[in-house]
N, C-alpha and C. Protein backbone atom coordinates (compact mmCIF):
# COMPACT_ATOMS: atom_id res chain seq x y z
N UNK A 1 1.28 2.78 35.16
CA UNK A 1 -0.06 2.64 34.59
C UNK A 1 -0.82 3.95 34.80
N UNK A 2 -1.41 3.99 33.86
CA UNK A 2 -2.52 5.23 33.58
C UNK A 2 -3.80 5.56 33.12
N UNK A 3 -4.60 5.98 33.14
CA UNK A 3 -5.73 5.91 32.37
C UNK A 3 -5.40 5.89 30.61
N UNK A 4 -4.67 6.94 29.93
CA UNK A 4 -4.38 6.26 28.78
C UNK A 4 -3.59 5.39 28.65
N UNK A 5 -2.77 4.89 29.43
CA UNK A 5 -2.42 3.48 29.00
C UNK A 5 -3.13 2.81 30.25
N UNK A 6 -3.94 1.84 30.15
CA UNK A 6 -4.95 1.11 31.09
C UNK A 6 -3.60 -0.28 31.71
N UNK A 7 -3.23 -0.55 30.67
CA UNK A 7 -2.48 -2.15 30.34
C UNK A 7 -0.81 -1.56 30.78
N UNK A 8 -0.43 -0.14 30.76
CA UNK A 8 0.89 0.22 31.00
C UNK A 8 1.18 0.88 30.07
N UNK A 9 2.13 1.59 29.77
CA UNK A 9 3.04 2.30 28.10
C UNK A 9 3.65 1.25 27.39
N UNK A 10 4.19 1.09 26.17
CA UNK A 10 5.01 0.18 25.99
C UNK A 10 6.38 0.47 26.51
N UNK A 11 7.44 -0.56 26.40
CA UNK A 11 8.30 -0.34 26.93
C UNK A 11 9.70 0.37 26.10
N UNK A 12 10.23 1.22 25.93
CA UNK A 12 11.45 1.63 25.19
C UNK A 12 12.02 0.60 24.70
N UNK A 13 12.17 0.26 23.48
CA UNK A 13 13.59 -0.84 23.16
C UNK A 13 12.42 -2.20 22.28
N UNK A 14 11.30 -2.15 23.05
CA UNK A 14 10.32 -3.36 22.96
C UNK A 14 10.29 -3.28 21.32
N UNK A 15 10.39 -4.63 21.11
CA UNK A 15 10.07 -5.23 19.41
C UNK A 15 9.07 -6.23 19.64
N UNK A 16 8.67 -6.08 17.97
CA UNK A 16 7.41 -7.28 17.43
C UNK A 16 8.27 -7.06 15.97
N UNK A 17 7.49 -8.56 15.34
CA UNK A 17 7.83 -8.51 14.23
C UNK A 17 6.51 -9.99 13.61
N UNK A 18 6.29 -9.44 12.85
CA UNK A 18 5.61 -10.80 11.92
C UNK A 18 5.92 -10.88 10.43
N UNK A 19 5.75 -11.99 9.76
CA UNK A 19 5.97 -12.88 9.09
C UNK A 19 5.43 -13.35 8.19
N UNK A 20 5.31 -13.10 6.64
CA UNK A 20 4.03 -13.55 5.93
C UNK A 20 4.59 -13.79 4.44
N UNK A 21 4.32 -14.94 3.45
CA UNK A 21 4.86 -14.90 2.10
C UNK A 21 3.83 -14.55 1.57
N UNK A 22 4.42 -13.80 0.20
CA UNK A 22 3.38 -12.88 -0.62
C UNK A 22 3.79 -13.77 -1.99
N UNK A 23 2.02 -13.69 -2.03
CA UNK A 23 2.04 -14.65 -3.36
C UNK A 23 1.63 -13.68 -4.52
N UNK A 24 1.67 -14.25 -5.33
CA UNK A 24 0.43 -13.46 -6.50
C UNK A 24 -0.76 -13.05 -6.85
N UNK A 25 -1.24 -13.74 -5.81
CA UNK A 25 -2.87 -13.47 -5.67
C UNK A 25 -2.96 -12.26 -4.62
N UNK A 26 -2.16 -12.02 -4.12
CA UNK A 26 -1.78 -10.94 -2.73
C UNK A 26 -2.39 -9.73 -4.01
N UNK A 27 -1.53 -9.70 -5.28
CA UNK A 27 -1.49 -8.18 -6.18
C UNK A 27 -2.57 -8.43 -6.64
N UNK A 28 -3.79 -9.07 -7.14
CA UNK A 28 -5.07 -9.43 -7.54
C UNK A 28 -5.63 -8.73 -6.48
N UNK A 29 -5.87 -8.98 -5.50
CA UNK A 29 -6.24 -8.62 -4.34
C UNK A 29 -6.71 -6.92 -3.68
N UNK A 30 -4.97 -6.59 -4.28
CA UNK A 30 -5.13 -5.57 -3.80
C UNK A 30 -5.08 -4.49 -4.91
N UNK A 31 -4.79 -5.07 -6.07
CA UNK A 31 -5.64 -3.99 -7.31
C UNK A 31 -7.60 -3.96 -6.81
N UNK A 32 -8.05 -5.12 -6.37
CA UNK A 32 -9.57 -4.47 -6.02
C UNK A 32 -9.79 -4.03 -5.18
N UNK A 33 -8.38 -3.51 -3.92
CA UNK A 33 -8.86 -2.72 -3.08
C UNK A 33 -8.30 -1.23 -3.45
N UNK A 34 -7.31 -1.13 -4.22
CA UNK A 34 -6.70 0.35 -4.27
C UNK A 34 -7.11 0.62 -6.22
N UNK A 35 -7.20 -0.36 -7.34
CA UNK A 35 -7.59 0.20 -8.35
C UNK A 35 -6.49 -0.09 -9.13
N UNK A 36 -5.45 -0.32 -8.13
CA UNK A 36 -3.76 0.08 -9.21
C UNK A 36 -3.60 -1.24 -10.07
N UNK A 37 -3.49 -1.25 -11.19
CA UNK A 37 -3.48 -2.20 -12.53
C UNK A 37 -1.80 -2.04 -12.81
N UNK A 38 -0.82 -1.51 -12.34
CA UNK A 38 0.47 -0.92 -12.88
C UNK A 38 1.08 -1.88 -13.52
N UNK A 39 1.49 -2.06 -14.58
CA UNK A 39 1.49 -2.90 -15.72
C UNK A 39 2.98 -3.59 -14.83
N UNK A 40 3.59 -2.91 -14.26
CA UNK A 40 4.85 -3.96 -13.70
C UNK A 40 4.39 -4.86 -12.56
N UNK A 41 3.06 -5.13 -12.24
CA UNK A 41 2.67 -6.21 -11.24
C UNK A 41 2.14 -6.93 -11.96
N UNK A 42 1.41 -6.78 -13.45
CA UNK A 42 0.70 -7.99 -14.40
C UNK A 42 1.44 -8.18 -15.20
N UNK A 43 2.39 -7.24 -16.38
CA UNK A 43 2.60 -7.60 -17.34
C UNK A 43 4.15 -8.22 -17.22
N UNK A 44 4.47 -8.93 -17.40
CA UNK A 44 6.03 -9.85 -16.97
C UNK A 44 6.95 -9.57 -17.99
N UNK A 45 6.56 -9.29 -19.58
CA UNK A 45 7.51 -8.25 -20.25
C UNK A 45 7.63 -7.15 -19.71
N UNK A 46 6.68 -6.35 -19.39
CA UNK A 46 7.26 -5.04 -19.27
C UNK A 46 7.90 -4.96 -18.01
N UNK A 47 7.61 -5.53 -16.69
CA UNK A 47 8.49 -5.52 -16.06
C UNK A 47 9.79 -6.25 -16.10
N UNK A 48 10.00 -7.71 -16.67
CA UNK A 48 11.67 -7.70 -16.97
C UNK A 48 12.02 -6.53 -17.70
N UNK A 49 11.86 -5.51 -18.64
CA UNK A 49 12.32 -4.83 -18.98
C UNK A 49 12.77 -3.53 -18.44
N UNK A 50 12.71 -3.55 -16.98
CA UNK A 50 12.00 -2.59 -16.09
C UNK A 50 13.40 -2.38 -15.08
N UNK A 51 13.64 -1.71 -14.37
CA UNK A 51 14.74 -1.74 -13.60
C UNK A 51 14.52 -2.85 -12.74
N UNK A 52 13.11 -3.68 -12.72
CA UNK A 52 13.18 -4.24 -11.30
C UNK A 52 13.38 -5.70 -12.32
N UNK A 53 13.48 -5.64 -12.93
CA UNK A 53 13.62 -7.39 -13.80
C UNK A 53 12.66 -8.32 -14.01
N UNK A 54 11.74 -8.06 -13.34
CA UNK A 54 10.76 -9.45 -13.16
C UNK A 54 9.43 -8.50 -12.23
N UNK A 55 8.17 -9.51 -12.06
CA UNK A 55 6.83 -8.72 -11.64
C UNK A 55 7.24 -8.45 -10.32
N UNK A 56 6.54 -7.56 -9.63
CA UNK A 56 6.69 -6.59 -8.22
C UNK A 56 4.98 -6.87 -7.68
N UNK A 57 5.33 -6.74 -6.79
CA UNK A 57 3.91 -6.18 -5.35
C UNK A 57 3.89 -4.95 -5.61
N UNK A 58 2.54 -4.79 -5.13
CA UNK A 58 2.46 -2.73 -4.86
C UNK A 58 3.42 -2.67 -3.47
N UNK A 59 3.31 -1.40 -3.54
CA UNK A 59 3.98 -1.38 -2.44
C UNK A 59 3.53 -1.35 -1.04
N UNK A 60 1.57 -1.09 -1.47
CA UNK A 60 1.03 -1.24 -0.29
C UNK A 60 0.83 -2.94 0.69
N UNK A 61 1.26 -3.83 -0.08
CA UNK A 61 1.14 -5.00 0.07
C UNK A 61 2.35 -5.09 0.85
N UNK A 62 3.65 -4.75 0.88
CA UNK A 62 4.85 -4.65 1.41
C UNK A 62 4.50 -3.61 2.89
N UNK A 63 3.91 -2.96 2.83
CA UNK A 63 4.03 -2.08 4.00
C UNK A 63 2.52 -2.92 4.60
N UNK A 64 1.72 -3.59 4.29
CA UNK A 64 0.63 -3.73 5.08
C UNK A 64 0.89 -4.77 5.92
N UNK A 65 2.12 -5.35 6.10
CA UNK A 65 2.65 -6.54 7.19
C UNK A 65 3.26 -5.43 8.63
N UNK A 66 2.90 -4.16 8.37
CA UNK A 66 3.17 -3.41 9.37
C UNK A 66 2.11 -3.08 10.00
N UNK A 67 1.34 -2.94 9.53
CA UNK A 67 -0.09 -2.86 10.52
C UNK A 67 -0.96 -3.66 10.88
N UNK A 68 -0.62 -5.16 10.44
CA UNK A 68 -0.90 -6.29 11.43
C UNK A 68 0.12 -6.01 12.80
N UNK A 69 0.97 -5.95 12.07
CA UNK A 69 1.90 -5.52 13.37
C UNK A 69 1.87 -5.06 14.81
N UNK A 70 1.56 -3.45 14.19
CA UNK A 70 1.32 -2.87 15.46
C UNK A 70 -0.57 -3.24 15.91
N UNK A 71 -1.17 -3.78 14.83
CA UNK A 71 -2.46 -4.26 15.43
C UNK A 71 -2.59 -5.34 16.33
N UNK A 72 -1.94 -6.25 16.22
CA UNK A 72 -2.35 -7.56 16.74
C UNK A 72 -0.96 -7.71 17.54
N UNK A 73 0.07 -6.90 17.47
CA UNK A 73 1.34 -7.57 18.35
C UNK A 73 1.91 -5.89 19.65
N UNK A 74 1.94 -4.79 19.03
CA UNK A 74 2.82 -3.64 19.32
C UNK A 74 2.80 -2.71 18.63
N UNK A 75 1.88 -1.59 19.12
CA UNK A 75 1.65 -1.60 20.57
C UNK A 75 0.02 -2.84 21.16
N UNK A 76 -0.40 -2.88 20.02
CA UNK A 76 -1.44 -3.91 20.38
C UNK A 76 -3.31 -3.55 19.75
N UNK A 77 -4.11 -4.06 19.99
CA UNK A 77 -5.35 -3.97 19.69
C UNK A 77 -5.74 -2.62 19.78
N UNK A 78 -6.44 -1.94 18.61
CA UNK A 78 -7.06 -0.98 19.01
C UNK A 78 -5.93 0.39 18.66
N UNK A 79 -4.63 -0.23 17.90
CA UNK A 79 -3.50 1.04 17.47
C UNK A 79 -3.96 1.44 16.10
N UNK A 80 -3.63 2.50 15.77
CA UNK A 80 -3.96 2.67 14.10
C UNK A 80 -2.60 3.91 14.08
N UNK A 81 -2.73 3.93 12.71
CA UNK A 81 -1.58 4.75 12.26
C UNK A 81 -2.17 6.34 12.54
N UNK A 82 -1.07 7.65 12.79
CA UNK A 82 -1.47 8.36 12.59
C UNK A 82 -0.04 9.71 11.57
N UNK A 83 0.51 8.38 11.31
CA UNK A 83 1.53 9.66 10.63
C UNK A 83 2.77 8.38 10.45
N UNK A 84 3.08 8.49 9.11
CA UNK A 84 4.60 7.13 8.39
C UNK A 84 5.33 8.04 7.74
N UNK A 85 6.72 7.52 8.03
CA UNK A 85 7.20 8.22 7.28
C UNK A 85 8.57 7.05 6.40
N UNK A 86 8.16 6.46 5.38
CA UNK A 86 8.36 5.23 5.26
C UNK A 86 9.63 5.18 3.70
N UNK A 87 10.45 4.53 3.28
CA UNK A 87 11.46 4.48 2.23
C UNK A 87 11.24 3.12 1.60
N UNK A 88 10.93 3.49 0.34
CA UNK A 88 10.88 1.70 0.39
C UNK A 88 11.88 1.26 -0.61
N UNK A 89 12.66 0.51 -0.13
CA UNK A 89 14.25 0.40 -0.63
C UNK A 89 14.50 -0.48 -1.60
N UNK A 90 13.36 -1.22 -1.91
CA UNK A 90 13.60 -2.83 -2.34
C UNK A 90 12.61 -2.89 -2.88
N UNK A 91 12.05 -3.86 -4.05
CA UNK A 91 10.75 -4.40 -4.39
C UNK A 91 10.97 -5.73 -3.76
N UNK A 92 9.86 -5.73 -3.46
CA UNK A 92 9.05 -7.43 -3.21
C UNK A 92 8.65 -8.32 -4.27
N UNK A 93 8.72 -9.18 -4.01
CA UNK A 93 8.29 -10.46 -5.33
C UNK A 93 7.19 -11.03 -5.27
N UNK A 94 6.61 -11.67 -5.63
CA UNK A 94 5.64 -13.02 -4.97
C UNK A 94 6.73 -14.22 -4.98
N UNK A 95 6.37 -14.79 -4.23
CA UNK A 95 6.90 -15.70 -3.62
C UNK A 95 7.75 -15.37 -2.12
N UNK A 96 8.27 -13.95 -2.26
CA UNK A 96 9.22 -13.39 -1.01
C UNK A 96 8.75 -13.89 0.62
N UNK A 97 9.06 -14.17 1.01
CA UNK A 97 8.81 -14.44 2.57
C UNK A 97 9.11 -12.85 3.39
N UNK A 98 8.02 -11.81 3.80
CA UNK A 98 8.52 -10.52 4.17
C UNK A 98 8.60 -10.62 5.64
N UNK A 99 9.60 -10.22 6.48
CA UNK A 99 8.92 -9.83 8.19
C UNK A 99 8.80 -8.59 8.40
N UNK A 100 7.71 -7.72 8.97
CA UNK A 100 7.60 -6.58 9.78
C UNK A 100 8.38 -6.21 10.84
N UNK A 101 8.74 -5.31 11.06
CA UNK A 101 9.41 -5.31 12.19
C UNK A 101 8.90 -3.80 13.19
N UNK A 102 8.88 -3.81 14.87
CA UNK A 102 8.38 -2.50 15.07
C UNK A 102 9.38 -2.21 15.89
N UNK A 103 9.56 -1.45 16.27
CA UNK A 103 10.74 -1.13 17.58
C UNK A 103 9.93 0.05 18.28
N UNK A 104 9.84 0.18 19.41
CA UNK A 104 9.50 1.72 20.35
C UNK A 104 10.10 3.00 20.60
N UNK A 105 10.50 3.56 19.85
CA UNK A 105 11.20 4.67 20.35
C UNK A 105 10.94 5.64 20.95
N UNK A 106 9.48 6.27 21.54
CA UNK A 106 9.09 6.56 22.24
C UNK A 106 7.68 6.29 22.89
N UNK A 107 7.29 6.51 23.76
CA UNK A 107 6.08 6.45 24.16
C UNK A 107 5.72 7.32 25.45
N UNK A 108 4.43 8.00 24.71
CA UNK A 108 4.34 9.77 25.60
C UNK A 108 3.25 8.74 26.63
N UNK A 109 2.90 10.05 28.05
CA UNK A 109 3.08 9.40 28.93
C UNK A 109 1.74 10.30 29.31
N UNK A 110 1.21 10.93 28.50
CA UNK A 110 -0.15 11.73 28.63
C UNK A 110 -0.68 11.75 27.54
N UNK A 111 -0.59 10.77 26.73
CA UNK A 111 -1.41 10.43 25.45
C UNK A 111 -0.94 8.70 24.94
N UNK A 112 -1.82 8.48 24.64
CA UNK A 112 -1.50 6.74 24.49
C UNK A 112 -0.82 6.67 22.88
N UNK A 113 0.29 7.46 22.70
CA UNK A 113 1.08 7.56 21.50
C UNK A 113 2.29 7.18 21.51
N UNK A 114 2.35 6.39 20.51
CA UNK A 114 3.90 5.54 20.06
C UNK A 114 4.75 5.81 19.04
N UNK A 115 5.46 6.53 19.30
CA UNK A 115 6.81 6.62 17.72
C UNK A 115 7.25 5.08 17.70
N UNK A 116 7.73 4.66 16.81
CA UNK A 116 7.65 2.90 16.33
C UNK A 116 9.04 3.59 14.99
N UNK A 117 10.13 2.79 15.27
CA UNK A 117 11.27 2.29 14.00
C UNK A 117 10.84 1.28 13.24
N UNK A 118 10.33 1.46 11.83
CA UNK A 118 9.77 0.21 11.48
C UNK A 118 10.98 -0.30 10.01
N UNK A 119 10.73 -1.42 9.90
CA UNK A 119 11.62 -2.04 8.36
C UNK A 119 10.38 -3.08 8.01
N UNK A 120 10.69 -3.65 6.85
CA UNK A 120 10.36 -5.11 6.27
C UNK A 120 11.56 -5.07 5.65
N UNK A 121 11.62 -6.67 6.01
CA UNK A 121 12.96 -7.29 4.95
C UNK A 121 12.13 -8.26 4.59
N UNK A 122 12.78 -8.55 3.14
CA UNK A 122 12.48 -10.09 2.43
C UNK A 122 13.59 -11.25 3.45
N UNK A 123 13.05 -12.28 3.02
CA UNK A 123 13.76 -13.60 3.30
C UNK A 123 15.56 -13.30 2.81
N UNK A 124 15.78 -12.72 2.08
CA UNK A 124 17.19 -12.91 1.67
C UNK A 124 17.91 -11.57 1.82
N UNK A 125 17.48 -11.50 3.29
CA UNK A 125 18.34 -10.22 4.16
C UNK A 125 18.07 -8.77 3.61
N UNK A 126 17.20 -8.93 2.17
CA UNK A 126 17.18 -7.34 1.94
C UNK A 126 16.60 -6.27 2.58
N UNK A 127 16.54 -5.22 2.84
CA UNK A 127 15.29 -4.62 3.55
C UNK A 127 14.68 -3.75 2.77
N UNK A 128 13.19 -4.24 2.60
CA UNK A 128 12.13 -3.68 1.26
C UNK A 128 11.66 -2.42 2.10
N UNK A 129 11.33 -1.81 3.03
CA UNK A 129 11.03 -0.69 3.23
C UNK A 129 11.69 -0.52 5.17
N UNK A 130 12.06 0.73 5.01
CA UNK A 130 12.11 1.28 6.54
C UNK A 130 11.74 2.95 6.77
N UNK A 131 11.95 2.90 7.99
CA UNK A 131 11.52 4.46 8.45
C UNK A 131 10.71 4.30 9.92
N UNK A 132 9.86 5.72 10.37
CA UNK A 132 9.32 5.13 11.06
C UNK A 132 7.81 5.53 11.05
N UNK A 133 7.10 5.25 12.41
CA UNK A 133 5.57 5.58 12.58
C UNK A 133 5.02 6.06 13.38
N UNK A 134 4.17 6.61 13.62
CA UNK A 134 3.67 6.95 14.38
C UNK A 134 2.14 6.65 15.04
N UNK A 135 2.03 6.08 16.53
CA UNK A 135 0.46 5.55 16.63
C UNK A 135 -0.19 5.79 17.03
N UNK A 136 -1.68 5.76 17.22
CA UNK A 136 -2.17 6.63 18.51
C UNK A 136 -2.99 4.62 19.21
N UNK A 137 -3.31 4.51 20.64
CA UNK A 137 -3.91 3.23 20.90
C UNK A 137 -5.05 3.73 21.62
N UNK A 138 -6.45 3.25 20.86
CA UNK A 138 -7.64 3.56 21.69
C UNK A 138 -7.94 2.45 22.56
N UNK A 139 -8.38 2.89 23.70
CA UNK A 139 -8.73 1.67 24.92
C UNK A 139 -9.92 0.88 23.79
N UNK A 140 -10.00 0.13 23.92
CA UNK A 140 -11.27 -0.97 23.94
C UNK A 140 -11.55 -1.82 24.20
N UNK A 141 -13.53 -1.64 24.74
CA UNK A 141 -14.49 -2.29 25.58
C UNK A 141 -14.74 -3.79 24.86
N UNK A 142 -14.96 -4.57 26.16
CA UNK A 142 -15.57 -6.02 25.50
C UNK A 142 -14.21 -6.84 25.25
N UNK A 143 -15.30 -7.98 24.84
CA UNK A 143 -13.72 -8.59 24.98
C UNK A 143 -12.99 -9.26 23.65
N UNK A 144 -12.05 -8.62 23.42
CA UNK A 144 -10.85 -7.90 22.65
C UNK A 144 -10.20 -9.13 22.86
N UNK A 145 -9.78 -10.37 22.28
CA UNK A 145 -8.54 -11.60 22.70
C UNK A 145 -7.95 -12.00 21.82
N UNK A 146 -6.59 -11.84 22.26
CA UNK A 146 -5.48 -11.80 21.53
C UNK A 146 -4.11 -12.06 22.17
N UNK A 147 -3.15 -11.20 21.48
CA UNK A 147 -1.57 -11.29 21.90
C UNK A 147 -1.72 -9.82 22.29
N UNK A 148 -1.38 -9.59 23.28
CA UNK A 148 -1.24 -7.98 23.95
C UNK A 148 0.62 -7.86 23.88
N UNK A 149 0.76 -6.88 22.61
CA UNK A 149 2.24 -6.59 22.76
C UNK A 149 3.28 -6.34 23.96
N UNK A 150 2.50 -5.50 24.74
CA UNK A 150 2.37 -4.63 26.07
C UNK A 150 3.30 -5.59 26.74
N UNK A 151 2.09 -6.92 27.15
CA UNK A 151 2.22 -7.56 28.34
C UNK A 151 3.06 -8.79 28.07
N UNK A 152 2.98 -9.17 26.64
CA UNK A 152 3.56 -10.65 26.34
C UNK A 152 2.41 -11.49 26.87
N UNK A 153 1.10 -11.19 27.54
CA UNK A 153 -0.01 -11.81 27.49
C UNK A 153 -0.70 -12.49 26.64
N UNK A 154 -1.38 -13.88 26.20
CA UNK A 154 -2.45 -14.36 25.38
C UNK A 154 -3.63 -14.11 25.75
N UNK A 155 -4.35 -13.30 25.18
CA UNK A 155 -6.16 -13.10 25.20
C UNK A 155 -6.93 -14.06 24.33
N UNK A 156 -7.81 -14.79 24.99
CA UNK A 156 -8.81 -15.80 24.16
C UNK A 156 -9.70 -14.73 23.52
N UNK A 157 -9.78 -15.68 22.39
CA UNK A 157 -10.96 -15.50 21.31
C UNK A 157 -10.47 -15.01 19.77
N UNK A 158 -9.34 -13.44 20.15
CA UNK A 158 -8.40 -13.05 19.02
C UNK A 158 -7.71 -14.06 17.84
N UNK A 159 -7.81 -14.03 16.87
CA UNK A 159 -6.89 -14.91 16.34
C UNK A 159 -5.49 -14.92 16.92
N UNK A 160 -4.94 -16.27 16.97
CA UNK A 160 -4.04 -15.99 17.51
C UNK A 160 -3.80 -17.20 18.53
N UNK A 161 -4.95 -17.98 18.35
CA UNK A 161 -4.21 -19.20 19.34
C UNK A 161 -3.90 -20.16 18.80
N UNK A 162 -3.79 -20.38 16.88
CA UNK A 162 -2.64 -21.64 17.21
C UNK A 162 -0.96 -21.12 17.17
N UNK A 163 -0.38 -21.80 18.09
CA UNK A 163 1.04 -21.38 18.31
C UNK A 163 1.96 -22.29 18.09
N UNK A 164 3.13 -21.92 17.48
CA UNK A 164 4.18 -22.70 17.32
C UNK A 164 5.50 -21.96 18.15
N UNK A 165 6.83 -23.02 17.85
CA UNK A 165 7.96 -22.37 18.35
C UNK A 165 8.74 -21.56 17.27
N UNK A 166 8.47 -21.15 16.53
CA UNK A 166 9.12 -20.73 15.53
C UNK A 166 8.98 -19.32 15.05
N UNK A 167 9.83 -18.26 14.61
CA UNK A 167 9.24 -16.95 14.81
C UNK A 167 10.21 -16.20 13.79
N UNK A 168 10.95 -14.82 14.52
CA UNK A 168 11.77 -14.13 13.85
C UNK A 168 13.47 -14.28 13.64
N UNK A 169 13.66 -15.62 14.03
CA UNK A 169 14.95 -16.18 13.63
C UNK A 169 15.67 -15.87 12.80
N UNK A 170 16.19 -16.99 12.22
CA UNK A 170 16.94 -16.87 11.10
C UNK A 170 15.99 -16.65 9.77
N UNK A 171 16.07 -16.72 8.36
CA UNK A 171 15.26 -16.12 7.48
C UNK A 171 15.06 -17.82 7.28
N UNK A 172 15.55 -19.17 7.50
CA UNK A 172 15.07 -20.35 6.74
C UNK A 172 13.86 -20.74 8.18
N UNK A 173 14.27 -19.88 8.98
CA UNK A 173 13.13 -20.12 10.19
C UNK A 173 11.72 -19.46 9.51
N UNK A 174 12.12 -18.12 9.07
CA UNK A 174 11.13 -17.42 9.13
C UNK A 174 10.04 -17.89 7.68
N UNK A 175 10.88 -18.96 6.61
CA UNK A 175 10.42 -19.03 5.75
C UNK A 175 9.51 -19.94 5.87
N UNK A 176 10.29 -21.12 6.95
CA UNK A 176 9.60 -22.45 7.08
C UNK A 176 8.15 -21.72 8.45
N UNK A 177 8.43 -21.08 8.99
CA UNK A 177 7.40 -20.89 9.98
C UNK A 177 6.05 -20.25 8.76
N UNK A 178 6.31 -19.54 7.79
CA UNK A 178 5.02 -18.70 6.67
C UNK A 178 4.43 -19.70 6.26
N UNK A 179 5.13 -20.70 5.98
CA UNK A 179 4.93 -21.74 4.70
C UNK A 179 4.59 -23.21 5.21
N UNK A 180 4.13 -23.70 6.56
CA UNK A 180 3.97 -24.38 6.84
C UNK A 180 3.30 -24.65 8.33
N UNK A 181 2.04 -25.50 8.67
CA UNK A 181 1.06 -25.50 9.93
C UNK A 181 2.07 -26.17 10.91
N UNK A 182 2.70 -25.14 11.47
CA UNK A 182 2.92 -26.53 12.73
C UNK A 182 2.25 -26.61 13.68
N UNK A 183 2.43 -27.94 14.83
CA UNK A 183 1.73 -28.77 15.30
C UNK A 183 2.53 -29.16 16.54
N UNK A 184 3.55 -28.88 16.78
CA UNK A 184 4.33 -29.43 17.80
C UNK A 184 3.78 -28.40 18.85
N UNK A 185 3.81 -29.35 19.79
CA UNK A 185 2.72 -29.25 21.13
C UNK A 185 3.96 -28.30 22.18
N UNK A 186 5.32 -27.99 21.99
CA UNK A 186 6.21 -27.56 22.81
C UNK A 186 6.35 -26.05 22.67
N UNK A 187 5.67 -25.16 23.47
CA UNK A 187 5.75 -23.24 22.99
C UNK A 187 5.69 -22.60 24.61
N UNK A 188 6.12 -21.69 24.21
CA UNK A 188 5.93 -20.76 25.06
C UNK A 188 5.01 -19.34 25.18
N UNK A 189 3.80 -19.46 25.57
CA UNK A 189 2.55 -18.73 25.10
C UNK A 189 3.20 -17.07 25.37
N UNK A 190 4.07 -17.22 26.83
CA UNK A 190 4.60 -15.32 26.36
C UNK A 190 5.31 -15.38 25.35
N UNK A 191 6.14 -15.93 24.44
CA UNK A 191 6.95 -15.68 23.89
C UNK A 191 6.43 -15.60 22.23
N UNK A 192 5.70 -16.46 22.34
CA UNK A 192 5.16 -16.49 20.53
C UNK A 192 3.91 -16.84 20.60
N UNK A 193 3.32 -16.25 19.42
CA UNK A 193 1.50 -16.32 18.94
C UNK A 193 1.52 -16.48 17.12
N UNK A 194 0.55 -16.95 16.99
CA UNK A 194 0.14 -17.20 15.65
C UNK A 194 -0.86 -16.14 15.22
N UNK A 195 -0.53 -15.18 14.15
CA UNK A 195 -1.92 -15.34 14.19
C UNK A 195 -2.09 -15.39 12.30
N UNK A 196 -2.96 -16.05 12.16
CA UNK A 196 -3.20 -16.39 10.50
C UNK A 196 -2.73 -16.69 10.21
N UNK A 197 -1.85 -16.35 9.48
CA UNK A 197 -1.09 -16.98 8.17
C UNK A 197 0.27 -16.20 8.98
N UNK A 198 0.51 -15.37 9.68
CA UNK A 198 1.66 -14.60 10.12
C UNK A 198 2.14 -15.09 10.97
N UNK A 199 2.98 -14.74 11.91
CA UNK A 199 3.76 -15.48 12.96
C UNK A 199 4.72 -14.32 13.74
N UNK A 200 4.23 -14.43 15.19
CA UNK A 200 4.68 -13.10 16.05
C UNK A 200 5.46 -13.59 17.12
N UNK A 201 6.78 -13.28 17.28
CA UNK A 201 7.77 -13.95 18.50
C UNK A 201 8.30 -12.22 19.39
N UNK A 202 7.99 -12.31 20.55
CA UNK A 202 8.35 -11.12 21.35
C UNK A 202 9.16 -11.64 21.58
N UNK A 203 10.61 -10.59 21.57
CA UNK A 203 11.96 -10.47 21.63
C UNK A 203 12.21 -9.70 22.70
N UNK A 204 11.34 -9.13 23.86
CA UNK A 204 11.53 -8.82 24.71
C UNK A 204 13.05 -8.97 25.64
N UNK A 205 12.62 -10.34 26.10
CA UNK A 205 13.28 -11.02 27.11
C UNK A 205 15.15 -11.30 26.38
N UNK A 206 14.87 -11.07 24.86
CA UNK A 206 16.08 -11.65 24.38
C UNK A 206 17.03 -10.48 24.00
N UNK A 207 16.44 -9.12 24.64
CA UNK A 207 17.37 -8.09 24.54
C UNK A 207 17.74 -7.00 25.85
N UNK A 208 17.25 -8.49 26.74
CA UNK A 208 17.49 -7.64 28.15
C UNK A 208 19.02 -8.24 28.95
């Protein structure tokens, strides 16, 4: 522990991953935040005619399940990007079930900065973008409650407290965990968090 890392560094090897299906209203959405109209996310002729066959996501919609990521799971509250260097291999659909994924590959030890291996895959094993990232994590005051990647800790208040058992499994796990509230009262608060519509299982413990 250190003053830039208050909570510890992350740990080498450490993963997060979350979980989210992208609908059609996702590309509505985010044409009013970026402008992009690209006729292969509205128009359904021109994209079957298209190498990709059928309508697509932007691609910022595909990569933005990565910065819930490192926001709310690893390295944790208060990370922002400061440099991607990202491939995106695959189009996304609506309907796709995507997971994020982060991995640590480094973490400097006089600056609260994280190199991160990142992918998304769809539900049917493809992987729609990889590469990696780079983060910087600012401390912050007050109270901040959540899932602390770090610690495998739950913080009240963060989104993030309804929890299920269900996480980065298999892909009919990961589909049924997007697509449905569960309710079963049996979890393990280090191990998995909810938060929104996404779904975050630390794999910590399951690669030691």
């Amino acid at each position: 522990m250190n003053s830039c890392w208050p909570s510890g560094p992350p740990a080498i090897g450490a993963t997060a991953e979350l979980s989210r299906k992208v609908s059609a209203g996702d590309i509505s959405l985010f044409t009013q935040i970026s402008g992009d109209r690209n006729p292969l996310h509205y128009d359904a002729e021109a994209a079957k005619a298209s190498r990709f066959g059928e309508i697509v996501v932007q691609g910022g919609i595909t990569s933005a399940v990565l910065n819930a990521v490192v926001a709310e799971c690893l390295p944790g509250p208060g990370t922002v990007f400061l440099n991607v260097n990202w491939d995106f291999t695959a189009p996304v659909r609506p309907g796709d079930v995507i997971t994020g994924r982060v991995e640590v590959l480094e973490a400097r030890t006089d600056k609260p900065v994280t190199k991160l291996r990142t992918t998304v895959v769809r539900d049917d094993g493809t992987v729609a973008l990889k590469g990696t990232a780079v983060c910087y994590t600012m401390t912050l005051t007050g109270d901040h409650d959540g899932h602390d990647g770090r610690t495998g800790a739950h913080q009240k208040g963060r989104p993030g407290s309804d929890r299920g058992r269900h996480g980065g499994g298999d892909r009919a796990a990961r589909r049924g965990a997007a697509e449905q509230d569960h309710r079963e009262q049996r979890h393990d608060p280090a191990q998995h968090a909810r938060v929104g519509g996404l779904e975050y299982r630390d794999h910590r413990d399951e690669n030691e």
